[in-house]
N, C-alpha and C. Protein backbone atom coordinates (compact mmCIF):
# COMPACT_ATOMS: atom_id res chain seq x y z
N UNK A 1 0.81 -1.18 0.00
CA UNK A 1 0.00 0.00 0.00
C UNK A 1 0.87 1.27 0.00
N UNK A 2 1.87 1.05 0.73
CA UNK A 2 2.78 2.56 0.84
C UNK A 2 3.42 2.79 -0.42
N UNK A 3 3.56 1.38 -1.00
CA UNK A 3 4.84 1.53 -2.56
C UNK A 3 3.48 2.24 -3.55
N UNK A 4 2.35 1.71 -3.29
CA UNK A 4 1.55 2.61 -4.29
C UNK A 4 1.18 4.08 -4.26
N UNK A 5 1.29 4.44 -2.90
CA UNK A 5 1.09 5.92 -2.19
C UNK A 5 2.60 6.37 -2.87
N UNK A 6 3.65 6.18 -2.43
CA UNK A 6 4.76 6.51 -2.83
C UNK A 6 4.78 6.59 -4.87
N UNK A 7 4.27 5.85 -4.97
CA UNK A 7 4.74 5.72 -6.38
C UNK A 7 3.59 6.98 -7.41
N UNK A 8 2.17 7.00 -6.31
CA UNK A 8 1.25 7.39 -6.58
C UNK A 8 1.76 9.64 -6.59
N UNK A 9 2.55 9.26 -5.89
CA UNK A 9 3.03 10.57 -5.28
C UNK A 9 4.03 11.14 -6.10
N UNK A 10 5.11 10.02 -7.09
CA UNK A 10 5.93 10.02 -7.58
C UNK A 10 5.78 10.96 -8.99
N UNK A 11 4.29 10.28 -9.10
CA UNK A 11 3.50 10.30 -10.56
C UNK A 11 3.28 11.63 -10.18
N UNK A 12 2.22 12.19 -9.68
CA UNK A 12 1.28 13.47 -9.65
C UNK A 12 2.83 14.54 -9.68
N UNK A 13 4.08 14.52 -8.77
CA UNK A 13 4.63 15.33 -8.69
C UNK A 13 4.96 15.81 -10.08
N UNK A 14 6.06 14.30 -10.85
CA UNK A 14 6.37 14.57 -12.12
C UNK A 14 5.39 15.25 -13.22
N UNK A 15 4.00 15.22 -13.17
CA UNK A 15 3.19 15.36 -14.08
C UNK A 15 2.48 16.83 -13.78
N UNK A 16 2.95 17.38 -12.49
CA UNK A 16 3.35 18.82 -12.21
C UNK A 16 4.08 19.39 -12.96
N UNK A 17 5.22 18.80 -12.60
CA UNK A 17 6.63 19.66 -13.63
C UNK A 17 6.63 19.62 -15.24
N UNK A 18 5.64 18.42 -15.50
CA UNK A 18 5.64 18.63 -17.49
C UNK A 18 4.80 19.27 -17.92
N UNK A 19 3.27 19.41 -17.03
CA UNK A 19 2.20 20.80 -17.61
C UNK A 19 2.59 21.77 -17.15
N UNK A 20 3.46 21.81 -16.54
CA UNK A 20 3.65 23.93 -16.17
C UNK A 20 5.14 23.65 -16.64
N UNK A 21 4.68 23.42 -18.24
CA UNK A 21 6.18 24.40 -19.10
C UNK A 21 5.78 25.82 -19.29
N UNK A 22 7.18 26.81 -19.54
CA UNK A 22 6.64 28.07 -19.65
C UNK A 22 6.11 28.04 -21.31
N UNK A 23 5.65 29.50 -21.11
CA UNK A 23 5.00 30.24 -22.15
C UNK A 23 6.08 30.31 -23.46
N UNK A 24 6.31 30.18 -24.66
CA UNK A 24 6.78 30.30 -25.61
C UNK A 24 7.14 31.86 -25.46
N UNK A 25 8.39 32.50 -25.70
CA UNK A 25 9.05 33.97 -25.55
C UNK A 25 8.68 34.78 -27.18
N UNK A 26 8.01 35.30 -26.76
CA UNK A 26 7.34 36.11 -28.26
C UNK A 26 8.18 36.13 -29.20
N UNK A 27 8.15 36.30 -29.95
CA UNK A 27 9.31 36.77 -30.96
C UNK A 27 9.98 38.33 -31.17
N UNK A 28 11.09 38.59 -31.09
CA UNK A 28 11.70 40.14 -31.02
C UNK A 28 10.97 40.66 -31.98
N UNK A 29 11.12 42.23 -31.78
CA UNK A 29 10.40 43.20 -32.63
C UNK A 29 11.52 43.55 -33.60
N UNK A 30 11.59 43.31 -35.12
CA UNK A 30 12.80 43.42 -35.90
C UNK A 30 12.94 44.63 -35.46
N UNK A 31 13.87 45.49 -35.64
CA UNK A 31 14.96 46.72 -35.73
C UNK A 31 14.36 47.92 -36.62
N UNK A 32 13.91 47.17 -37.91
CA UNK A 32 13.18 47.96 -38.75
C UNK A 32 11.50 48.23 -38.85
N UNK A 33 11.35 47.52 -37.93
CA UNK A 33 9.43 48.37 -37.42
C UNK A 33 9.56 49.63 -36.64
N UNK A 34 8.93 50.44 -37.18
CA UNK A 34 9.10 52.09 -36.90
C UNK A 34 8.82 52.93 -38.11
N UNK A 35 9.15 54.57 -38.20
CA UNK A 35 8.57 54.99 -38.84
C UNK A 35 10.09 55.92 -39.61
N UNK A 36 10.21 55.66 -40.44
CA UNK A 36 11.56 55.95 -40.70
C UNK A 36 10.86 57.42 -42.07
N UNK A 37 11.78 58.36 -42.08
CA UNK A 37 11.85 59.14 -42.91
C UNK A 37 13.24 59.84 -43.73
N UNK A 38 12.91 60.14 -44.79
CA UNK A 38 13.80 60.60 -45.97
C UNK A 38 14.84 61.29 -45.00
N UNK A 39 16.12 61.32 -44.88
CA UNK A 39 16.72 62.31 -44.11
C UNK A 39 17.82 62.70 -45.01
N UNK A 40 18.64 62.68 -46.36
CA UNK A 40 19.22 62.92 -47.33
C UNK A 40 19.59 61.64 -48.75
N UNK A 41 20.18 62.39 -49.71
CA UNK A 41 20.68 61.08 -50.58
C UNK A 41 22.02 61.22 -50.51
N UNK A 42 23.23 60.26 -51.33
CA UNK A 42 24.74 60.48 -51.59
C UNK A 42 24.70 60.00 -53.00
N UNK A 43 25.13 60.99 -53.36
CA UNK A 43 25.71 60.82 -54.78
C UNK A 43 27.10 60.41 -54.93
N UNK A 44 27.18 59.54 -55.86
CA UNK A 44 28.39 58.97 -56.44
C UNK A 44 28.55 58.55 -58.13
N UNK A 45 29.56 58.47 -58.20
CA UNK A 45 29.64 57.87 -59.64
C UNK A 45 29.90 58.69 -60.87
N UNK A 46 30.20 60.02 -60.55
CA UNK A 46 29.76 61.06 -61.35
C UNK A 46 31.54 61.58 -61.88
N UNK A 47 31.21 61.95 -63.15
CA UNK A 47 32.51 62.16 -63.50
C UNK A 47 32.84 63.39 -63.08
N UNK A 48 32.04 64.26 -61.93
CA UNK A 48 32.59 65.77 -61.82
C UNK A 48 32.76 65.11 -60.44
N UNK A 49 33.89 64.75 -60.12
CA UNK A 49 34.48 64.14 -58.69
C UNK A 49 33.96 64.83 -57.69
N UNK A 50 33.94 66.09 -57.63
CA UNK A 50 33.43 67.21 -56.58
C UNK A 50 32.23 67.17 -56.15
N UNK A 51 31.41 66.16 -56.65
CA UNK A 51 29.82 66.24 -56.22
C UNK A 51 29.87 64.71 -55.52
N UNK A 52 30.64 64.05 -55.69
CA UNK A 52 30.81 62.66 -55.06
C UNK A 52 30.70 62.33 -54.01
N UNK A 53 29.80 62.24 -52.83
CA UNK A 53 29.87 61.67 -52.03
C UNK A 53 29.22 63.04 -51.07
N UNK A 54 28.67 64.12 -51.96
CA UNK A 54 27.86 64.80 -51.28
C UNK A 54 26.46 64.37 -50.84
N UNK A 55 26.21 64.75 -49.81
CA UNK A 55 25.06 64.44 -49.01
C UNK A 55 24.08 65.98 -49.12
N UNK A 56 22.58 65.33 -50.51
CA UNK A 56 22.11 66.15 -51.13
C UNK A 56 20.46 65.73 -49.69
N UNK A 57 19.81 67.54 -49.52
CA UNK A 57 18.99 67.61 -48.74
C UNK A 57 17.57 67.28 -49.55
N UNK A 58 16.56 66.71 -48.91
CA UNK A 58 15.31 66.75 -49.70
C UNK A 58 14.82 67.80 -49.67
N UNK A 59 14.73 68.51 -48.78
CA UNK A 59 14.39 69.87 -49.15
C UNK A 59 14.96 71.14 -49.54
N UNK A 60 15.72 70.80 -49.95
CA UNK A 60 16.98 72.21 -50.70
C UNK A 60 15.83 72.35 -51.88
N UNK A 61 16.21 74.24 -52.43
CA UNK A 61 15.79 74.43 -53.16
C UNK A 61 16.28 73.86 -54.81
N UNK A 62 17.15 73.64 -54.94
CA UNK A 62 18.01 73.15 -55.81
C UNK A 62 17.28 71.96 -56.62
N UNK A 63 17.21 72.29 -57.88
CA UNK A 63 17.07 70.78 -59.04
C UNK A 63 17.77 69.73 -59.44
N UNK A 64 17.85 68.68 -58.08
CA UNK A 64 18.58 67.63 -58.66
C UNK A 64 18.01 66.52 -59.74
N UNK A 65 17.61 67.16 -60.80
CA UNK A 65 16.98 66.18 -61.88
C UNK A 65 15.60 65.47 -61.68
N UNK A 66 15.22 66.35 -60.71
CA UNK A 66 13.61 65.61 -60.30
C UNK A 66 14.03 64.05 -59.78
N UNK A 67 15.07 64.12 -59.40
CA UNK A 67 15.13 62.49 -58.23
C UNK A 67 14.77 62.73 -56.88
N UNK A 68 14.70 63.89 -56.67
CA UNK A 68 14.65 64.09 -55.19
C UNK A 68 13.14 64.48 -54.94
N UNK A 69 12.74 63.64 -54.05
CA UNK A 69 11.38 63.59 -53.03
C UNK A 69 11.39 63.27 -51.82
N UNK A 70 10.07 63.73 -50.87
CA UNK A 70 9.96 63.42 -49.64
C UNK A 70 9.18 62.18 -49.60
N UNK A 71 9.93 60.92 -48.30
CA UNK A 71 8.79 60.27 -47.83
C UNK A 71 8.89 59.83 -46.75
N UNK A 72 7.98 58.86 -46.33
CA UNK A 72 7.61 58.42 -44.86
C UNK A 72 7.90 56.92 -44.80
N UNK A 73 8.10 56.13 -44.65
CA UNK A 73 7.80 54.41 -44.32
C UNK A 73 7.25 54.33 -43.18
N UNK A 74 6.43 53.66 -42.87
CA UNK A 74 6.17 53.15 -42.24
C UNK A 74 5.82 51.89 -41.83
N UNK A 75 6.96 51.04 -41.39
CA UNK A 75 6.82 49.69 -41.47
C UNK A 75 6.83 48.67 -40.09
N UNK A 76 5.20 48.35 -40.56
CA UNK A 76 4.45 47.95 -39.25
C UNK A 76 4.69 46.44 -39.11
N UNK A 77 4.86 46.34 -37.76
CA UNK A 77 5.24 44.47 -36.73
C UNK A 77 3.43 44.66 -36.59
N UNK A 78 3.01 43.18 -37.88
CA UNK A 78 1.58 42.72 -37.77
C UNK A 78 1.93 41.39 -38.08
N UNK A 79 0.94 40.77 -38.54
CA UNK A 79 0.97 39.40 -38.60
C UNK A 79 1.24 39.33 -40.43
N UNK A 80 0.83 40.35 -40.84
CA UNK A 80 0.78 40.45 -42.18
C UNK A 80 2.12 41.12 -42.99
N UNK A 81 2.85 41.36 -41.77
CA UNK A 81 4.23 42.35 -42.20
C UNK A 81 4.25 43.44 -43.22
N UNK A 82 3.27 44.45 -43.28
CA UNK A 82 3.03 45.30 -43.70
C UNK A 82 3.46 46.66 -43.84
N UNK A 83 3.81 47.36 -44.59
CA UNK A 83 4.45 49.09 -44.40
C UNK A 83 2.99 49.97 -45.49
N UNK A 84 3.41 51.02 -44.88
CA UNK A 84 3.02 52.37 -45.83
C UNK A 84 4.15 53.29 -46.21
N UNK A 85 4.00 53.37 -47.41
CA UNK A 85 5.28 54.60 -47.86
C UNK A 85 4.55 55.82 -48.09
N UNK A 86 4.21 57.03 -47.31
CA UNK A 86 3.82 58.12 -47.64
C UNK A 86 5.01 59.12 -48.60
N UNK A 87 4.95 58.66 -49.92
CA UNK A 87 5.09 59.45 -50.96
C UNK A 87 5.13 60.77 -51.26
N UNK A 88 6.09 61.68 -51.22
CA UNK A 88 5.30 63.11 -51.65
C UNK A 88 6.23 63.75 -52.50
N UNK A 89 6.03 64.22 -54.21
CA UNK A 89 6.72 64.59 -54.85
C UNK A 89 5.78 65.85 -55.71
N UNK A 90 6.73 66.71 -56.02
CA UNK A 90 5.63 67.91 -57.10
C UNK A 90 4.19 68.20 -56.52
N UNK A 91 4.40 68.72 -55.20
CA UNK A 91 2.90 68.70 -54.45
C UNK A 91 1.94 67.77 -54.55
N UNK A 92 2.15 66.59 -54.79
CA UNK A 92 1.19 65.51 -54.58
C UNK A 92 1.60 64.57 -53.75
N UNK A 93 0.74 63.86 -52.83
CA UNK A 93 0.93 62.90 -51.54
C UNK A 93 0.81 61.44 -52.35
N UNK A 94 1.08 60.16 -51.97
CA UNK A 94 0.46 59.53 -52.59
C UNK A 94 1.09 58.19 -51.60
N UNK A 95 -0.23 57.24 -50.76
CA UNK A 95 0.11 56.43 -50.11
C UNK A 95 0.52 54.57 -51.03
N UNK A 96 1.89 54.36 -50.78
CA UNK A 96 1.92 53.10 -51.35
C UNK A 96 2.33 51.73 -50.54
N UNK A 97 1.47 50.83 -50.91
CA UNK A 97 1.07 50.32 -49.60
C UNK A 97 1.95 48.62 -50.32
N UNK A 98 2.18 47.75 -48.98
CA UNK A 98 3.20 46.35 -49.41
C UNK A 98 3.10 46.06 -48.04
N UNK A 99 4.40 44.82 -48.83
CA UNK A 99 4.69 43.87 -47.02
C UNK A 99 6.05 43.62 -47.42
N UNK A 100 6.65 43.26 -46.37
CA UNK A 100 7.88 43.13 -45.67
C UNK A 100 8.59 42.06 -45.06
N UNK A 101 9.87 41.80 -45.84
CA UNK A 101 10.48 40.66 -45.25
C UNK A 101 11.79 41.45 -44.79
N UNK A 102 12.34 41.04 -43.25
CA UNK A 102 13.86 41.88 -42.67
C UNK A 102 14.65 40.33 -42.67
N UNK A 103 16.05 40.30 -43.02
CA UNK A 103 16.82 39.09 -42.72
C UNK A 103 18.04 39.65 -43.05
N UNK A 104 18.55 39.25 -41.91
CA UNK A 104 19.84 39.86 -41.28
C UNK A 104 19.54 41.51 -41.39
N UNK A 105 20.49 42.55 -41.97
CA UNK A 105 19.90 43.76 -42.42
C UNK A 105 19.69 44.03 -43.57
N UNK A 106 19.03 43.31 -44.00
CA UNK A 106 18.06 43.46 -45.30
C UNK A 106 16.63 43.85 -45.08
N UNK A 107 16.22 44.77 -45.60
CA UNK A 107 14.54 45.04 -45.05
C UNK A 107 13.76 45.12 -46.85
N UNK A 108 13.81 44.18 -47.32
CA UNK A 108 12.81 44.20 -48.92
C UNK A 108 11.26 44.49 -48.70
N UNK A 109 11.09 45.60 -49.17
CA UNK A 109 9.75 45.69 -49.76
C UNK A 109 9.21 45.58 -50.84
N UNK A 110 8.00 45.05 -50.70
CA UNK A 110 7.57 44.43 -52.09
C UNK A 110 6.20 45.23 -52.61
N UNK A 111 5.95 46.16 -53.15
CA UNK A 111 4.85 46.70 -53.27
C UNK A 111 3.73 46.13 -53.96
N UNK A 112 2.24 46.57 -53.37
CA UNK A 112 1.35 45.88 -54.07
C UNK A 112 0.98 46.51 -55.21
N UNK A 113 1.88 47.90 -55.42
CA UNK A 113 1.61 48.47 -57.14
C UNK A 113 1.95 47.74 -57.76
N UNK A 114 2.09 46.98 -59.27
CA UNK A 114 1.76 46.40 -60.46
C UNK A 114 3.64 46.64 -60.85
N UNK A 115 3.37 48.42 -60.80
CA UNK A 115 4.61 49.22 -61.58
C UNK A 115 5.28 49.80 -60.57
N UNK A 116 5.89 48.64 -59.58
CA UNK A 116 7.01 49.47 -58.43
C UNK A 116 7.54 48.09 -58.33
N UNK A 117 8.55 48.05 -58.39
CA UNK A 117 9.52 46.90 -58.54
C UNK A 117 9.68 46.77 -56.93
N UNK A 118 10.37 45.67 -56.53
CA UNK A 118 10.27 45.77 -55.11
C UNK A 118 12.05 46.12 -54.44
N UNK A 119 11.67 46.93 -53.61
CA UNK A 119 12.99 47.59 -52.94
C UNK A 119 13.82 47.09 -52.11
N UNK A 120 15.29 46.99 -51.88
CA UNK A 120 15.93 46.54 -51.10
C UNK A 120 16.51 47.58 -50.22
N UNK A 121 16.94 47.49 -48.84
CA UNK A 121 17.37 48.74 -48.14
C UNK A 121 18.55 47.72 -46.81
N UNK A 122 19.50 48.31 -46.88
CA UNK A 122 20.16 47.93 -45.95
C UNK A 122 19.92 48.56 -44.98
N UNK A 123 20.13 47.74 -43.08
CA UNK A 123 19.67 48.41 -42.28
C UNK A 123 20.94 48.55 -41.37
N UNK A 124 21.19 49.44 -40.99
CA UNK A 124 22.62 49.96 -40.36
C UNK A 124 22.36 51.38 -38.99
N UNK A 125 23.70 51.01 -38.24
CA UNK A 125 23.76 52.21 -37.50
C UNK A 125 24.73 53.04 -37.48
N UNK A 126 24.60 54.19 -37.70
CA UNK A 126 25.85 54.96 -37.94
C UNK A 126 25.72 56.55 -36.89
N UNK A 127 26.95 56.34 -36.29
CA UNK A 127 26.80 56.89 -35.13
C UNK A 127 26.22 57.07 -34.14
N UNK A 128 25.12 55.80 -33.89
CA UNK A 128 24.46 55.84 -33.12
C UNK A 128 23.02 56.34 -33.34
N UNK A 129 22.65 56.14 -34.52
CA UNK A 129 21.30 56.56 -35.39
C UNK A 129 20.80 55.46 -36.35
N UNK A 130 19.84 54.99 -36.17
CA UNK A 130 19.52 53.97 -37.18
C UNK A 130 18.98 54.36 -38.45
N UNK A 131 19.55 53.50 -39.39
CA UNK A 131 19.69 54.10 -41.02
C UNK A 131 19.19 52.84 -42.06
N UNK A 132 18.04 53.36 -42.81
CA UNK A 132 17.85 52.31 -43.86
C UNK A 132 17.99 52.80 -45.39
N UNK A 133 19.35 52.26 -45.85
CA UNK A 133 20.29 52.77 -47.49
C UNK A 133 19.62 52.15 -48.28
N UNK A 134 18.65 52.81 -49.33
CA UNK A 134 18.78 52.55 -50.41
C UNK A 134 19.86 51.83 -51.14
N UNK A 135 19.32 51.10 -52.32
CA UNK A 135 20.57 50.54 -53.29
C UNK A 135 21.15 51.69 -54.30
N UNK A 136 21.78 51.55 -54.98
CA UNK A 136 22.28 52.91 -55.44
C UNK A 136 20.73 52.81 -57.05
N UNK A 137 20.51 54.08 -57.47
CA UNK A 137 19.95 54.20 -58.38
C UNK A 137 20.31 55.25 -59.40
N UNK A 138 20.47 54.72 -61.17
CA UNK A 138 21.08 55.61 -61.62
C UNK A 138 20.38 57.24 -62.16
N UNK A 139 21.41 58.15 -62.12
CA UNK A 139 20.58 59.47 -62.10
C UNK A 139 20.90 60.09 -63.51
N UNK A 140 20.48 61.28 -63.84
CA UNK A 140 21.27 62.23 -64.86
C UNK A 140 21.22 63.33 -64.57
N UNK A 141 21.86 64.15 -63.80
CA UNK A 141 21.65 65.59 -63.61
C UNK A 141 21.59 66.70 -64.87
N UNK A 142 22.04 66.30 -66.05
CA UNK A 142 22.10 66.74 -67.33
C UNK A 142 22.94 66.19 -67.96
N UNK A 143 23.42 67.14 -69.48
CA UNK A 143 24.38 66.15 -70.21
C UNK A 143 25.50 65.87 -70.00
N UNK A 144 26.01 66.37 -69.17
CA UNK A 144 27.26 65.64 -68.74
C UNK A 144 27.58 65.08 -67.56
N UNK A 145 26.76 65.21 -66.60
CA UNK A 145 26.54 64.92 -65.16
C UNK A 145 25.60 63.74 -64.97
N UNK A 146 26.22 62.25 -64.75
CA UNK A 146 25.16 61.15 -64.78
C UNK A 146 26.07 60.31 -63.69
N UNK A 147 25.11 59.99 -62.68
CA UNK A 147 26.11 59.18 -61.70
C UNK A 147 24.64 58.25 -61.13
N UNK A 148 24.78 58.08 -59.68
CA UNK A 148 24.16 57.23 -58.82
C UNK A 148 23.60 58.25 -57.55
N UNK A 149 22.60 57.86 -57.11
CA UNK A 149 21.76 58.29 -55.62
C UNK A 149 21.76 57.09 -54.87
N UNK A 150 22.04 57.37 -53.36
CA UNK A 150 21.47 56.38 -52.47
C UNK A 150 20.78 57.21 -51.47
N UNK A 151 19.33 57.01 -51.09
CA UNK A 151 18.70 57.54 -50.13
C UNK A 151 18.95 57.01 -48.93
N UNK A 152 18.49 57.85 -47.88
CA UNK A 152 19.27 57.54 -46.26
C UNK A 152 17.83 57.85 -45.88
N UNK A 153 17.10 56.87 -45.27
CA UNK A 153 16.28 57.33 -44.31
C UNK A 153 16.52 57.06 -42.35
N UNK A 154 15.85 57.87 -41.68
CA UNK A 154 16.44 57.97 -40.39
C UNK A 154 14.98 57.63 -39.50
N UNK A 155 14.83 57.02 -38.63
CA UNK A 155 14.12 56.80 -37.59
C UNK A 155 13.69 57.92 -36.90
């Protein structure tokens, strides 16, 4: 009778300790959910060396070949991995909407426009500011001035 009390006791304890496993630990919030905005481009590539590696403002008055616009990301931690890019060029707003894959610091967006190819952005910190780089894209400032932009957006 006692070996069954004992054994009986043995049981209930162990079968304590295997239903109270913990809770599964959520999953981290990637790096790149937040609301990141345009904060300059860098030009490179350009055969007038002197403009190389300048860091051009979105809002300067200046005509850099109509490449330069303002926008917003906003790229939301859902189940659906979703962003908004608030768009704004030549006084018009224009919301463009996708989803989102981050791996390692890669943050690709894939838009659900037809005619927007989908974007790659490296995600980095530099000086202590978090930064998502555009890939370089080619420009023409006129006829003799043709190089590359990379946009910098900032948290």
């Amino acid at each position: 009778m006692k070996l069954r009390l004992y054994l009986l006791a043995i049981l209930a304890f162990s079968v304590t300790f295997v239903s109270c496993k913990k809770d599964e630990e959520p999953e981290p919030i990637p790096e790149v959910v937040g609301k990141w905005s345009l904060d300059y481009g860098v030009l490179s590539g350009f055969s007038n060396t002197a403009i190389n590696g300048a860091k051009i403002d979105p809002f300067s008055e200046s005509n850099w070949g109509d490449f330069f616009y303002t926008s917003q990301i906003h790229v939301l931690n859902n189940q659906n991995k979703t962003f908004v890019e608030v768009f704004k060029a030549g006084g018009f707003a224009e919301d463009l909407v996708g989803t989102w894959t981050f791996e390692g610091n890669s943050l690709t967006l894939k838009y659900d426009q037809s005619d927007i190819g989908d974007e790659v952005m490296t995600y980095r910190v530099t000086n202590g500011l978090e930064e998502l780089v555009s890939q370089p894209i080619d420009i023409t400032l006129d006829e003799e001035n043709s190089g590359k932009i990379q946009y910098v957006y900032r948290k």
